[in-house]
C-alpha atoms as a PDB file:
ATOM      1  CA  UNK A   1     -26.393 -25.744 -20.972  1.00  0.00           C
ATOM      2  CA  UNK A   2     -26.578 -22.514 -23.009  1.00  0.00           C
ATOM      3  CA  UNK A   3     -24.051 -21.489 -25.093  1.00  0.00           C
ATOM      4  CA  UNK A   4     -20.170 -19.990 -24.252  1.00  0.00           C
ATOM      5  CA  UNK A   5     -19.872 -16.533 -23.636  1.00  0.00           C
ATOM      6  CA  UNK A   6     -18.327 -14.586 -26.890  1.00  0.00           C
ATOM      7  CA  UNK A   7     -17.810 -11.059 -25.384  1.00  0.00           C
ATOM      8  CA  UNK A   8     -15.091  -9.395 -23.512  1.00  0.00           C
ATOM      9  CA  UNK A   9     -16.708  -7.604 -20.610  1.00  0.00           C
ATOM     10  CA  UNK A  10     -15.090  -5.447 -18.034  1.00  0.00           C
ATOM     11  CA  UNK A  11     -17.603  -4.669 -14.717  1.00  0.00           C
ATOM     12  CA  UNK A  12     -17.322  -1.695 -11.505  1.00  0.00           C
ATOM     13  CA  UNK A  13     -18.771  -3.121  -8.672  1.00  0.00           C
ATOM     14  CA  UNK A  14     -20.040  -0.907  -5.399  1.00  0.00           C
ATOM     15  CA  UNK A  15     -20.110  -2.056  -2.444  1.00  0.00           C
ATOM     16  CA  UNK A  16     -20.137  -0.296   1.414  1.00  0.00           C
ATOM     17  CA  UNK A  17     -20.016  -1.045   4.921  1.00  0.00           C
ATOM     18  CA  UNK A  18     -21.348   0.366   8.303  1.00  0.00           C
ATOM     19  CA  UNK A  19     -20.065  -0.501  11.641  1.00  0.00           C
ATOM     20  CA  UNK A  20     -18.458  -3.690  10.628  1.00  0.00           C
ATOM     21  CA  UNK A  21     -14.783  -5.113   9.392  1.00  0.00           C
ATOM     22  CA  UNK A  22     -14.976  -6.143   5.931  1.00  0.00           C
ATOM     23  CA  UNK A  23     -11.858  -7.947   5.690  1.00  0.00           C
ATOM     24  CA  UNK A  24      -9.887  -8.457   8.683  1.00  0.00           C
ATOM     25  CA  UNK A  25      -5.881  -8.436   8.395  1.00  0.00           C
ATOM     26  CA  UNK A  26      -4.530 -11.635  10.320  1.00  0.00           C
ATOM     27  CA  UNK A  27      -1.518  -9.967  10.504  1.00  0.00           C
ATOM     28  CA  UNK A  28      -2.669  -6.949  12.400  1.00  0.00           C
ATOM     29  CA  UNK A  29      -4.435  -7.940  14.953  1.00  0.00           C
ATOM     30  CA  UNK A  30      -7.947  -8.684  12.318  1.00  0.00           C
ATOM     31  CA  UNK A  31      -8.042  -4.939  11.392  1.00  0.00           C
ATOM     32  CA  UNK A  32      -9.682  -3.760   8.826  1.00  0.00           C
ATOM     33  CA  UNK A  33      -7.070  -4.174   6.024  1.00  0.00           C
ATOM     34  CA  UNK A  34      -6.031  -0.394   5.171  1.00  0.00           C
ATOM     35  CA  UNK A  35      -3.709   1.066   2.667  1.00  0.00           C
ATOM     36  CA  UNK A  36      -0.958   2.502   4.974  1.00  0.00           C
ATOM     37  CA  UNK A  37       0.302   5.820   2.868  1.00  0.00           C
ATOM     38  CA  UNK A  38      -3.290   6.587   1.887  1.00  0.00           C
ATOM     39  CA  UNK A  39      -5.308   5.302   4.749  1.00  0.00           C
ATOM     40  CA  UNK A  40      -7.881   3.745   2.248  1.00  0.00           C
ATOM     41  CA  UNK A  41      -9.407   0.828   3.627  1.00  0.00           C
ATOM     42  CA  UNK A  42      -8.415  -2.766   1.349  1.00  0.00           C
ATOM     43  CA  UNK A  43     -11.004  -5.560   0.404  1.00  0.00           C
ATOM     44  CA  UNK A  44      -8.876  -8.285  -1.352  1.00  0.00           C
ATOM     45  CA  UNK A  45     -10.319 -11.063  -3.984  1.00  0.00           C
ATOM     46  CA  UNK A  46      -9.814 -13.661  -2.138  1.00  0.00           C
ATOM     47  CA  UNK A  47     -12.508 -12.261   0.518  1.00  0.00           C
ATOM     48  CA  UNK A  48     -14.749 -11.267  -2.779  1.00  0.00           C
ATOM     49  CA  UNK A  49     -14.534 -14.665  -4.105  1.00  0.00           C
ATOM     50  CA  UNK A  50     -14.930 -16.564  -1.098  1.00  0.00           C
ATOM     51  CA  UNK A  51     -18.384 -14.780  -0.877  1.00  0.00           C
ATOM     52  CA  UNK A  52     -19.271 -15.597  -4.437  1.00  0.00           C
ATOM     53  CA  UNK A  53     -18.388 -19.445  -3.554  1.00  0.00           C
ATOM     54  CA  UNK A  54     -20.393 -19.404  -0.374  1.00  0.00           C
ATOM     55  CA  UNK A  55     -23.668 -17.675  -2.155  1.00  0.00           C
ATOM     56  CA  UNK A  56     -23.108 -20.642  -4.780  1.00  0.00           C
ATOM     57  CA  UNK A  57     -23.224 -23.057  -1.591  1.00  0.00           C
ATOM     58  CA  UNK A  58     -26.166 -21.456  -0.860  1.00  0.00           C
ATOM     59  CA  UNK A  59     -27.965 -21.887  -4.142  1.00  0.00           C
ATOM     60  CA  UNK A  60     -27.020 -25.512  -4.251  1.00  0.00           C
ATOM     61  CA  UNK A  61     -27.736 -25.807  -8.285  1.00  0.00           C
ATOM     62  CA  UNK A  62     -26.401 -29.027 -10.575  1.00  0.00           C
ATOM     63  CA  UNK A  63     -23.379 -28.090 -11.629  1.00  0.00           C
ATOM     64  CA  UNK A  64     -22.609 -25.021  -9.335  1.00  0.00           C
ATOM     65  CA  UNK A  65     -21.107 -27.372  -6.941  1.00  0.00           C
ATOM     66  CA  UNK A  66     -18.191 -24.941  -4.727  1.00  0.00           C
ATOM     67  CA  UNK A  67     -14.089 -26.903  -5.145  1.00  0.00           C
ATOM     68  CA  UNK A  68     -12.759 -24.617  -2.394  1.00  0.00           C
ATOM     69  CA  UNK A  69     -15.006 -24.996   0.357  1.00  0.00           C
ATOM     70  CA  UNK A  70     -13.920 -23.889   4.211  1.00  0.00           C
ATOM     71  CA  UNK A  71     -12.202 -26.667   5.751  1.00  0.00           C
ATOM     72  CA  UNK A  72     -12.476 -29.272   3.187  1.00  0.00           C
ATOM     73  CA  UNK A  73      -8.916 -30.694   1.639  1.00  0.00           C
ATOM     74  CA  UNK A  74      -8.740 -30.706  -1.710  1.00  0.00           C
ATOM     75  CA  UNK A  75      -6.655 -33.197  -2.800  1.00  0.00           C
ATOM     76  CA  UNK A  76     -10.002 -36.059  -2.229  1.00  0.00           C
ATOM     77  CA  UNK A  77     -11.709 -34.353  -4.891  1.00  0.00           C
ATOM     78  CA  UNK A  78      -9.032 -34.034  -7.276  1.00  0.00           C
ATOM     79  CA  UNK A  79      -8.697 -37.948  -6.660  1.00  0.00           C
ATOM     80  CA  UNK A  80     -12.777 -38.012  -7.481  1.00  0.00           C
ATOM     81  CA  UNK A  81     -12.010 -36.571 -10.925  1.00  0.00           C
ATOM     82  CA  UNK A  82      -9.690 -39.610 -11.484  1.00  0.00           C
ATOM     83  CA  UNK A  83     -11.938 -41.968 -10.484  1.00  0.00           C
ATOM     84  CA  UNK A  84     -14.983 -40.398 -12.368  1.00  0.00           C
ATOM     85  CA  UNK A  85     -12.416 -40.563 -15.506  1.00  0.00           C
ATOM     86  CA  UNK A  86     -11.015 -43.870 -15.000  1.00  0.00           C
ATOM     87  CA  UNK A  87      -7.571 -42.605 -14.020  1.00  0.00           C
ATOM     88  CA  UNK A  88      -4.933 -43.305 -11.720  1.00  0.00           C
ATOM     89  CA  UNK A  89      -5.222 -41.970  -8.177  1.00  0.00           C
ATOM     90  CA  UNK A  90      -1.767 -42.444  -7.134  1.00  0.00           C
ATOM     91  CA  UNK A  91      -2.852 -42.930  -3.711  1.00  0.00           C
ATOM     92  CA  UNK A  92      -0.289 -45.109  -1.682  1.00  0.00           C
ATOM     93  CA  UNK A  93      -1.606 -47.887   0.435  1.00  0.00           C
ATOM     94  CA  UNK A  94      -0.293 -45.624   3.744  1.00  0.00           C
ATOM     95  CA  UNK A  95      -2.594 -43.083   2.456  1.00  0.00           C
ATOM     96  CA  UNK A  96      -0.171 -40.376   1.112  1.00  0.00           C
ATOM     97  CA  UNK A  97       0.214 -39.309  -2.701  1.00  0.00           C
ATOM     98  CA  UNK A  98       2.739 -40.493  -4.978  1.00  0.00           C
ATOM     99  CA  UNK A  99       3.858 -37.177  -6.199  1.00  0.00           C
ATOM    100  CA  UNK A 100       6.813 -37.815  -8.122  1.00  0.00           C
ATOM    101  CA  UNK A 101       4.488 -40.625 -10.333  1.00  0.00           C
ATOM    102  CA  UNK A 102       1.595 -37.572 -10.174  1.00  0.00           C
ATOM    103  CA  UNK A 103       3.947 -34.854 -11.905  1.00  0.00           C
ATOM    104  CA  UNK A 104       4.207 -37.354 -14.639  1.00  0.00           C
ATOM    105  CA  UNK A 105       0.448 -37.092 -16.004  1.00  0.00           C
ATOM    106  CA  UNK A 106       0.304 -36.804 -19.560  1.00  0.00           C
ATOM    107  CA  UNK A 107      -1.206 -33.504 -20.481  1.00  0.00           C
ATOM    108  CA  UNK A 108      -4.086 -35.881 -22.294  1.00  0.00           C
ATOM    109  CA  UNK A 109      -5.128 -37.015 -19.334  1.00  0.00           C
ATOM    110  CA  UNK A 110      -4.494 -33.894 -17.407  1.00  0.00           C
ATOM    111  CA  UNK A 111      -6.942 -32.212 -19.758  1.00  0.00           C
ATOM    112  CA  UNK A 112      -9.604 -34.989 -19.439  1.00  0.00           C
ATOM    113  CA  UNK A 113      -9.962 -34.408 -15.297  1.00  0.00           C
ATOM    114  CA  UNK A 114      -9.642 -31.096 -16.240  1.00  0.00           C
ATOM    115  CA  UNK A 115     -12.901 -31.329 -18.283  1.00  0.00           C
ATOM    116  CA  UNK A 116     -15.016 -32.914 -15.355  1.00  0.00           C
ATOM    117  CA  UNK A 117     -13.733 -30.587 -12.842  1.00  0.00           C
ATOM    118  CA  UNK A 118     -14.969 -27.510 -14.914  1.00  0.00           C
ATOM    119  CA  UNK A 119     -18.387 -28.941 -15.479  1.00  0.00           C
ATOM    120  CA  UNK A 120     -19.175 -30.038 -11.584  1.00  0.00           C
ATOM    121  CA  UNK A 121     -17.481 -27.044 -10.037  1.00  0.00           C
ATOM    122  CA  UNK A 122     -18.398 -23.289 -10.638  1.00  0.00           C
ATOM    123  CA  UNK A 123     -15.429 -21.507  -8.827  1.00  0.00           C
ATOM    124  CA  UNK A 124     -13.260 -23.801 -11.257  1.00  0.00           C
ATOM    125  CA  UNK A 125     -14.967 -23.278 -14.110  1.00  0.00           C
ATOM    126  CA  UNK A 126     -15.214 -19.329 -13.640  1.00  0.00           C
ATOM    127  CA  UNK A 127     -12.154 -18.338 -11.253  1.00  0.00           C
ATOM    128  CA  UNK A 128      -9.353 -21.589 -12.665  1.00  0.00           C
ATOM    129  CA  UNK A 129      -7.339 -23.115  -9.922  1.00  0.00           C
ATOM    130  CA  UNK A 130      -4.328 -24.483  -8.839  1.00  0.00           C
ATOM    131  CA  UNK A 131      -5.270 -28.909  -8.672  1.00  0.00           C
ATOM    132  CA  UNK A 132      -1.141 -30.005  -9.167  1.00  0.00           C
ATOM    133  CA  UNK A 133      -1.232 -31.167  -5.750  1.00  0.00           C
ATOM    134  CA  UNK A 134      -1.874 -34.902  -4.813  1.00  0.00           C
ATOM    135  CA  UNK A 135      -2.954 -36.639  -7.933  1.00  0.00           C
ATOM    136  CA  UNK A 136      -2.067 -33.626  -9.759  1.00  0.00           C
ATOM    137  CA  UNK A 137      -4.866 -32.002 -12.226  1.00  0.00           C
ATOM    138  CA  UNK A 138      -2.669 -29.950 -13.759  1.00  0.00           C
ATOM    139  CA  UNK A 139      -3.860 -25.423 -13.043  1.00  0.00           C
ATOM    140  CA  UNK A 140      -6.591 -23.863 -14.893  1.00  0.00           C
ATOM    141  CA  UNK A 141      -6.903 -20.001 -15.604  1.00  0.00           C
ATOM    142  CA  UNK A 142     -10.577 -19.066 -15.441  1.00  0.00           C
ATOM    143  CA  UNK A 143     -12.036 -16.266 -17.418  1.00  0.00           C
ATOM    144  CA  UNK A 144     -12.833 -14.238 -14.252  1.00  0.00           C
ATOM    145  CA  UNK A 145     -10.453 -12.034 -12.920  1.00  0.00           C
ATOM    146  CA  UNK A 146     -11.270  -9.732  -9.352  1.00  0.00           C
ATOM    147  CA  UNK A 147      -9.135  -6.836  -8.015  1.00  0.00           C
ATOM    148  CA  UNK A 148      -8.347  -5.767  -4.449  1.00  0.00           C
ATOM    149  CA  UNK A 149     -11.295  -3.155  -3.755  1.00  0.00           C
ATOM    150  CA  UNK A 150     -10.805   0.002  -2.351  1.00  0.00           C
ATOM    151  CA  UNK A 151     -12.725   2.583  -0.517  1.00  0.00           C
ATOM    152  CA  UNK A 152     -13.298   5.601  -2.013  1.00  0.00           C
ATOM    153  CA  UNK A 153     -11.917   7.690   0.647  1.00  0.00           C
ATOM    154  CA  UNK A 154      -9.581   6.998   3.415  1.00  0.00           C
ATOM    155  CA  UNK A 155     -11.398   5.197   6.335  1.00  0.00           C
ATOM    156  CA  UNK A 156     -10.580   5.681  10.246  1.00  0.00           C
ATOM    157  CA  UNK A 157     -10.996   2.095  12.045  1.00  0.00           C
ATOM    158  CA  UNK A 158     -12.930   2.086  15.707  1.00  0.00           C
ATOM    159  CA  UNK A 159     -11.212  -0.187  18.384  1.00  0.00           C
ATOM    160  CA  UNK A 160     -14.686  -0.466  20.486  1.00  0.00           C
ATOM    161  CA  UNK A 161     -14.193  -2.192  23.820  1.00  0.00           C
ATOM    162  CA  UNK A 162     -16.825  -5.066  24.316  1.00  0.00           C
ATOM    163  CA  UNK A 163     -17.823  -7.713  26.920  1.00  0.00           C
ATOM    164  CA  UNK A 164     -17.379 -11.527  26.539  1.00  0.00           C
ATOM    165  CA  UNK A 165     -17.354 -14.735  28.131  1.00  0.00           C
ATOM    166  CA  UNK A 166     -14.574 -16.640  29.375  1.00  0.00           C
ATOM    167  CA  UNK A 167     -16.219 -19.039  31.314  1.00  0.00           C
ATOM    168  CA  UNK A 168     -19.792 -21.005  30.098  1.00  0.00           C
ATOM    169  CA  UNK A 169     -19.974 -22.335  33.115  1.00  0.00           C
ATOM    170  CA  UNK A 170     -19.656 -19.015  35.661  1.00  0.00           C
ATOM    171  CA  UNK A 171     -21.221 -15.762  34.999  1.00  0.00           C
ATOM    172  CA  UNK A 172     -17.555 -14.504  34.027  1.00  0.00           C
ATOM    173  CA  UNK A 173     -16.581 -12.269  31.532  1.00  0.00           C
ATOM    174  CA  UNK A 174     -13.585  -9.899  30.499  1.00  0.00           C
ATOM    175  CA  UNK A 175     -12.718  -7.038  28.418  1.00  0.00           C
ATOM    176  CA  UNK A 176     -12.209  -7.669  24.981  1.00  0.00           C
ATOM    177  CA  UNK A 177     -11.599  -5.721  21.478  1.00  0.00           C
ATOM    178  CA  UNK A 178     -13.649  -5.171  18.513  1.00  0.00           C
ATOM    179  CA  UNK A 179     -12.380  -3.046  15.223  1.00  0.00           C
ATOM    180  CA  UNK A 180     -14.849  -1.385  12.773  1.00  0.00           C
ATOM    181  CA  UNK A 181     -15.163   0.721  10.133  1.00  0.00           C
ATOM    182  CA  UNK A 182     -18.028   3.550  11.035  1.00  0.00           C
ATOM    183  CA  UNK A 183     -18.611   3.680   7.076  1.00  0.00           C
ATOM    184  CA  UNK A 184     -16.878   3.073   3.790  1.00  0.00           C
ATOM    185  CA  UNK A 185     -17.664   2.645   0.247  1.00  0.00           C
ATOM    186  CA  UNK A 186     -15.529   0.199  -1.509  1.00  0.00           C
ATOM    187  CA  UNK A 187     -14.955   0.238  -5.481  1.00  0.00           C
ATOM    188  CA  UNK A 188     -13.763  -2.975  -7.051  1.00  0.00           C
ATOM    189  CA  UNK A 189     -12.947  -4.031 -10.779  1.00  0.00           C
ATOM    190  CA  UNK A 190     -13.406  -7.023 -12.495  1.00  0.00           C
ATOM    191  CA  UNK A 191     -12.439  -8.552 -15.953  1.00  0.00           C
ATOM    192  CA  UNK A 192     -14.085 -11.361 -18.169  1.00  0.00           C
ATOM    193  CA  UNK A 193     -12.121 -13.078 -20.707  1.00  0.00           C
ATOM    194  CA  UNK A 194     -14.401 -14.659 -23.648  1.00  0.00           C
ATOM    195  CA  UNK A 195     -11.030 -16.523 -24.556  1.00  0.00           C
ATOM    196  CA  UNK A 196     -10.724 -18.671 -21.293  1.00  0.00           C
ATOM    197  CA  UNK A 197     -14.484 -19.086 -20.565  1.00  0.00           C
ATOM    198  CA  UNK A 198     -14.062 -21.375 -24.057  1.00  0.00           C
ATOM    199  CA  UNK A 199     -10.882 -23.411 -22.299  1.00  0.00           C
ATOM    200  CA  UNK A 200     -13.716 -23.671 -19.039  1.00  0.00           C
ATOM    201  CA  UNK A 201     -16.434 -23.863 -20.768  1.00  0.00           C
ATOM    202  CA  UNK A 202     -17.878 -20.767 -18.816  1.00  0.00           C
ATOM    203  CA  UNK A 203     -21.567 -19.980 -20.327  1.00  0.00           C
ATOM    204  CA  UNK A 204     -24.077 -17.395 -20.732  1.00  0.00           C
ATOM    205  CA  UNK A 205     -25.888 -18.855 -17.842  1.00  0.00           C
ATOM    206  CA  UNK A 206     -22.914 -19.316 -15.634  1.00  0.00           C
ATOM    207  CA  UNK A 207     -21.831 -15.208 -15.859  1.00  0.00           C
ATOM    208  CA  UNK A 208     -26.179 -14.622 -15.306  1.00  0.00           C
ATOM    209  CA  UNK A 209     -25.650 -16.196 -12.181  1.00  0.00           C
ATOM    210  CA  UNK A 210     -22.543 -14.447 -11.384  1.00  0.00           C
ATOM    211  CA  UNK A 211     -23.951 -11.231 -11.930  1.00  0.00           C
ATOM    212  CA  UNK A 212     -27.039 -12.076  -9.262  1.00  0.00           C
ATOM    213  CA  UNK A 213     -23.969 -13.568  -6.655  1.00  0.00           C
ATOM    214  CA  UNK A 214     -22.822  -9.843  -6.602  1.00  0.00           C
ATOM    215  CA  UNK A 215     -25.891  -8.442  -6.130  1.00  0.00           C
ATOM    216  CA  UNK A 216     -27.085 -10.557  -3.526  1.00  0.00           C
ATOM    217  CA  UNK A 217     -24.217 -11.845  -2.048  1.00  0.00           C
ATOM    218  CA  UNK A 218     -24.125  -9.608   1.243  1.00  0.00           C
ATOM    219  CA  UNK A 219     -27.385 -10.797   2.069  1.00  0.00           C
ATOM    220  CA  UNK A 220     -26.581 -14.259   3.144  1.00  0.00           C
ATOM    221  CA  UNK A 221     -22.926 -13.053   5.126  1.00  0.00           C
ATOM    222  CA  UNK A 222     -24.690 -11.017   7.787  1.00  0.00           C
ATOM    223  CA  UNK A 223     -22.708 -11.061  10.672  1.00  0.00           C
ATOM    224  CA  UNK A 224     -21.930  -9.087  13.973  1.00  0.00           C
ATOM    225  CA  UNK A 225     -18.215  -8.508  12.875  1.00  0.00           C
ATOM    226  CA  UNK A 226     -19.020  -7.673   9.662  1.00  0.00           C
ATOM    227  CA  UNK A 227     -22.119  -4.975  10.323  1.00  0.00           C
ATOM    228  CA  UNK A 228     -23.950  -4.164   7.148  1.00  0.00           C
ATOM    229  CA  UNK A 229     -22.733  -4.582   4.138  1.00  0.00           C
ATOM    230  CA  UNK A 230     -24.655  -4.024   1.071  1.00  0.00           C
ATOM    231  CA  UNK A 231     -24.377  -4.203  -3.113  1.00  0.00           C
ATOM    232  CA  UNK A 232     -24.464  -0.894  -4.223  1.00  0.00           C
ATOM    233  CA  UNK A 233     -24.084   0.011  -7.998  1.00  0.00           C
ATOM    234  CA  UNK A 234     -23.250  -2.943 -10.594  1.00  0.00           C
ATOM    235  CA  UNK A 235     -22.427  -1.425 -14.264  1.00  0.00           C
ATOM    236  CA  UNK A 236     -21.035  -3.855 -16.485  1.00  0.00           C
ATOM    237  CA  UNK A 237     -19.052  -3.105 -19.938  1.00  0.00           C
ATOM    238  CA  UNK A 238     -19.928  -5.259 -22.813  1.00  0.00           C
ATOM    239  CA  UNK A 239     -17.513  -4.882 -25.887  1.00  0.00           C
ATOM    240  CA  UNK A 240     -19.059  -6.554 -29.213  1.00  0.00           C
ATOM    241  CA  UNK A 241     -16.281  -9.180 -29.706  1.00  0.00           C
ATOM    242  CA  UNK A 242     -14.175 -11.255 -27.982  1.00  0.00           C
ATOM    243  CA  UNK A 243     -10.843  -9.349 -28.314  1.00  0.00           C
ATOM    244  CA  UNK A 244     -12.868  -6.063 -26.957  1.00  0.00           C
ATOM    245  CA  UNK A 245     -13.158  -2.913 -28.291  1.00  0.00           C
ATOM    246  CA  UNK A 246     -11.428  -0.634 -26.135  1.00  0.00           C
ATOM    247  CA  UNK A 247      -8.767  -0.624 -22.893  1.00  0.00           C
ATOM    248  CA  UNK A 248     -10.410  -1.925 -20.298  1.00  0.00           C
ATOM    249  CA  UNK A 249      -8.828   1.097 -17.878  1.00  0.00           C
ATOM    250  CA  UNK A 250     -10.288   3.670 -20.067  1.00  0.00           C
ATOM    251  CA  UNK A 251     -13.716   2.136 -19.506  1.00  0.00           C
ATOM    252  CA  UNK A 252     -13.061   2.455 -15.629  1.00  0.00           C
ATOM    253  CA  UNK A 253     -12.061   5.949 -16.169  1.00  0.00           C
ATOM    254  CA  UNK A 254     -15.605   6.805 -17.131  1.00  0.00           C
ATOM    255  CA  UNK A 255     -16.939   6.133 -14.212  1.00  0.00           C
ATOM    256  CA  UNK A 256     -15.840   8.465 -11.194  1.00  0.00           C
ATOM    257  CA  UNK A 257     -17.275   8.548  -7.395  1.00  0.00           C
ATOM    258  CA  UNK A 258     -17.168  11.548  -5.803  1.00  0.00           C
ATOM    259  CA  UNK A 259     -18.444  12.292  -2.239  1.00  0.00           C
ATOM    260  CA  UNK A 260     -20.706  15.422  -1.952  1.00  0.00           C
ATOM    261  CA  UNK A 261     -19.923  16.219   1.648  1.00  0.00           C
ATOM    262  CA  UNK A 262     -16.892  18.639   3.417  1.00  0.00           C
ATOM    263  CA  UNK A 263     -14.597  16.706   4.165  1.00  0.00           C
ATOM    264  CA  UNK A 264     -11.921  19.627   4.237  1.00  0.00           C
ATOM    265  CA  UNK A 265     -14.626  21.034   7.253  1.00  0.00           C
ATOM    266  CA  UNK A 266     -14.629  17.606   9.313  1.00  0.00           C
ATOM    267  CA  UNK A 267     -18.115  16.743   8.016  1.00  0.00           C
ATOM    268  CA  UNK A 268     -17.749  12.839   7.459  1.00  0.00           C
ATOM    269  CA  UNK A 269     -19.222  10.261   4.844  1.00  0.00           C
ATOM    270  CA  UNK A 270     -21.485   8.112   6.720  1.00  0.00           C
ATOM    271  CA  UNK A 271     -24.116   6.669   4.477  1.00  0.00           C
ATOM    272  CA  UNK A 272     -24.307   6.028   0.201  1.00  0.00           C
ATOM    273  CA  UNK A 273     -26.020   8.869  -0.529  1.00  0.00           C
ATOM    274  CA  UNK A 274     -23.121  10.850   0.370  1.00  0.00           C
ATOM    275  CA  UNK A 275     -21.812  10.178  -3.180  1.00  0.00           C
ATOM    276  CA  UNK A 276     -22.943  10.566  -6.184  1.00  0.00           C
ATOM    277  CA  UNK A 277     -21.717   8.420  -9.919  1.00  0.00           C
ATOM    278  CA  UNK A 278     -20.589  10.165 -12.920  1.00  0.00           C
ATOM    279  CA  UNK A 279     -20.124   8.414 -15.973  1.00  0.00           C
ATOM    280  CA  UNK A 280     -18.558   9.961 -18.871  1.00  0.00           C
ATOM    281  CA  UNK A 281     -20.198   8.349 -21.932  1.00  0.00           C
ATOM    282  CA  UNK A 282     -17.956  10.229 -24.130  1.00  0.00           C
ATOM    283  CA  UNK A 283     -14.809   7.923 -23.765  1.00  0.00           C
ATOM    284  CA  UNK A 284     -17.053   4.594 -23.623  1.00  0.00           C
ATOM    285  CA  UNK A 285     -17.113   4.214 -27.511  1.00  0.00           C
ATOM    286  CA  UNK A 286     -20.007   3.011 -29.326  1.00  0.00           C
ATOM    287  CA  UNK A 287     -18.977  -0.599 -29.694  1.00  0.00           C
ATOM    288  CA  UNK A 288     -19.183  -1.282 -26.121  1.00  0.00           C
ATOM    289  CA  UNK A 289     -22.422  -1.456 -23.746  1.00  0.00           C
ATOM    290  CA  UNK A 290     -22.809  -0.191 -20.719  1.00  0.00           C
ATOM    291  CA  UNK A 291     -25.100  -2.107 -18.581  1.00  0.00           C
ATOM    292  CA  UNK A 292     -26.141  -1.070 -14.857  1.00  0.00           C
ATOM    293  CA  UNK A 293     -27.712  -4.003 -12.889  1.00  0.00           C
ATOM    294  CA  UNK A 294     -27.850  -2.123 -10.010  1.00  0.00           C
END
């Protein structure tokens, strides 16, 4: 494995759809999640990460195993890092966990499943986790933090009326609804703490990886309720030491998107080259890197 990571980095991803749902709101029918005094359209972590996870599936490396995979419980592999370390389970004979025996893991041996669990899963070992459940692993705070992306400007959802099938067996059908976003750029922030990727173990290898699962991650979650969604602009901050060498939201401030159409005339954004990137270099100071990957 190569070595820990020793910088502080801060990164602006860019990312855009067209004629898809990003991230659907359960709690709104699956609409594209939307920012209701602004109107800009939402894109939360969770749906970031689970695409970093699933492009980690994907890849199927030695040691880039995924913890939280779709449907799997979790508590079984939390019990596999006990076994692996010659712990106790606390798995009852009916099959249920003894929680109140779980809660009172030393923080030794806490710390030793811990260990394993960082080095055979990725999304551990970069985003932490929360393993107190069933035979109790204790939580973990990873060294990679995402925030909700947001669309640059406020987005209009489509409800399109489609066709399905009811019925496999009869040539039936009915009416149904589909919601889409004719086209939005999305801007999301993310920070990397050198300090926790030593608790992890996070290394120089692990955040190369991470870098090519956002630039490549749309490719492998093509779907019709999704439309196209692509990587757009990757520019990563690189301060000199650990600590960092300047606020990380004075680094974001340097880089602006601005959309070169009317809008004020009705003339809508419909494609990336709609916008262009402006980066003021004179508030990034010298001690920090600016690196553009895409």
């Amino acid at each position: 494995m190569s070595k820990l990571i020793q910088n502080r980095y801060e990164f602006v991803y860019l990312f855009d759809v067209e004629n898809g749902n990003p991230n659907g709101d359960p709690d709104a029918g699956n609409m594209p999640r939307i920012d209701p005094e602004t109107n800009h359209g939402i894109v939360t972590d969770v749906c970031l990460k689970r695409k970093v996870r699933n492009y980690f599936q994907i890849l199927g490396k030695d040691g880039y195993d995924i913890f939280i995979k779709q449907r799997i419980p979790l508590n079984p592999l939390i019990a596999e890092a006990c076994e692996e370390t010659k712990l106790e389970t606390y798995k009852k004979k009916d099959g249920k966990w003894d929680t109140d025996q779980a809660k009172k893991r030393s923080q030794k041996d806490i710390e030793t499943m811990q260990k394993w669990l960082c080095s055979k899963y990725f999304d551990i070992r970069a985003f932490g986790g929360v393993l107190s459940t069933g035979p109790n692993a204790g939580q973990i705070r990873g060294p990679i933090q995402l925030s909700f992306a947001r669309s640059i400007d406020p987005i209009i959802p489509l409800e399109v009326t489609i066709t399905r099938v009811t019925d496999v067996d009869k040539e039936e059908g009915e009416m149904g609804r589909k919601h889409v976003v004719p086209y939005a750029l999305y801007r999301g922030e993310g920070y990397i703490s050198a300090h926790f990727a030593q608790q992890t173990e996070f290394s120089e290898d692990d955040l190369k990886l991470f870098w090519e699962a956002l630039i490549n991650m749309f490719e492998h979650d093509h779907s019709s309720a999704r439309g196209k969604m692509s990587a757009r602009k990757l520019i990563i901050f690189k301060h000199q030491t650990a600590l960092g060498n300047a606020p990380a939201h004075l680094l974001f401030d340097a880089i602006e998107v601005k959309n070169k159409v009317n809008l004020d005339e009705g003339e809508p954004v419909r494609k990336f080259q709609d916008y262009k990137i402006e980066v003021n270099n004179d508030v990034i100071p010298s001690e920090v890197e600016m690196i553009e990957m895409l």
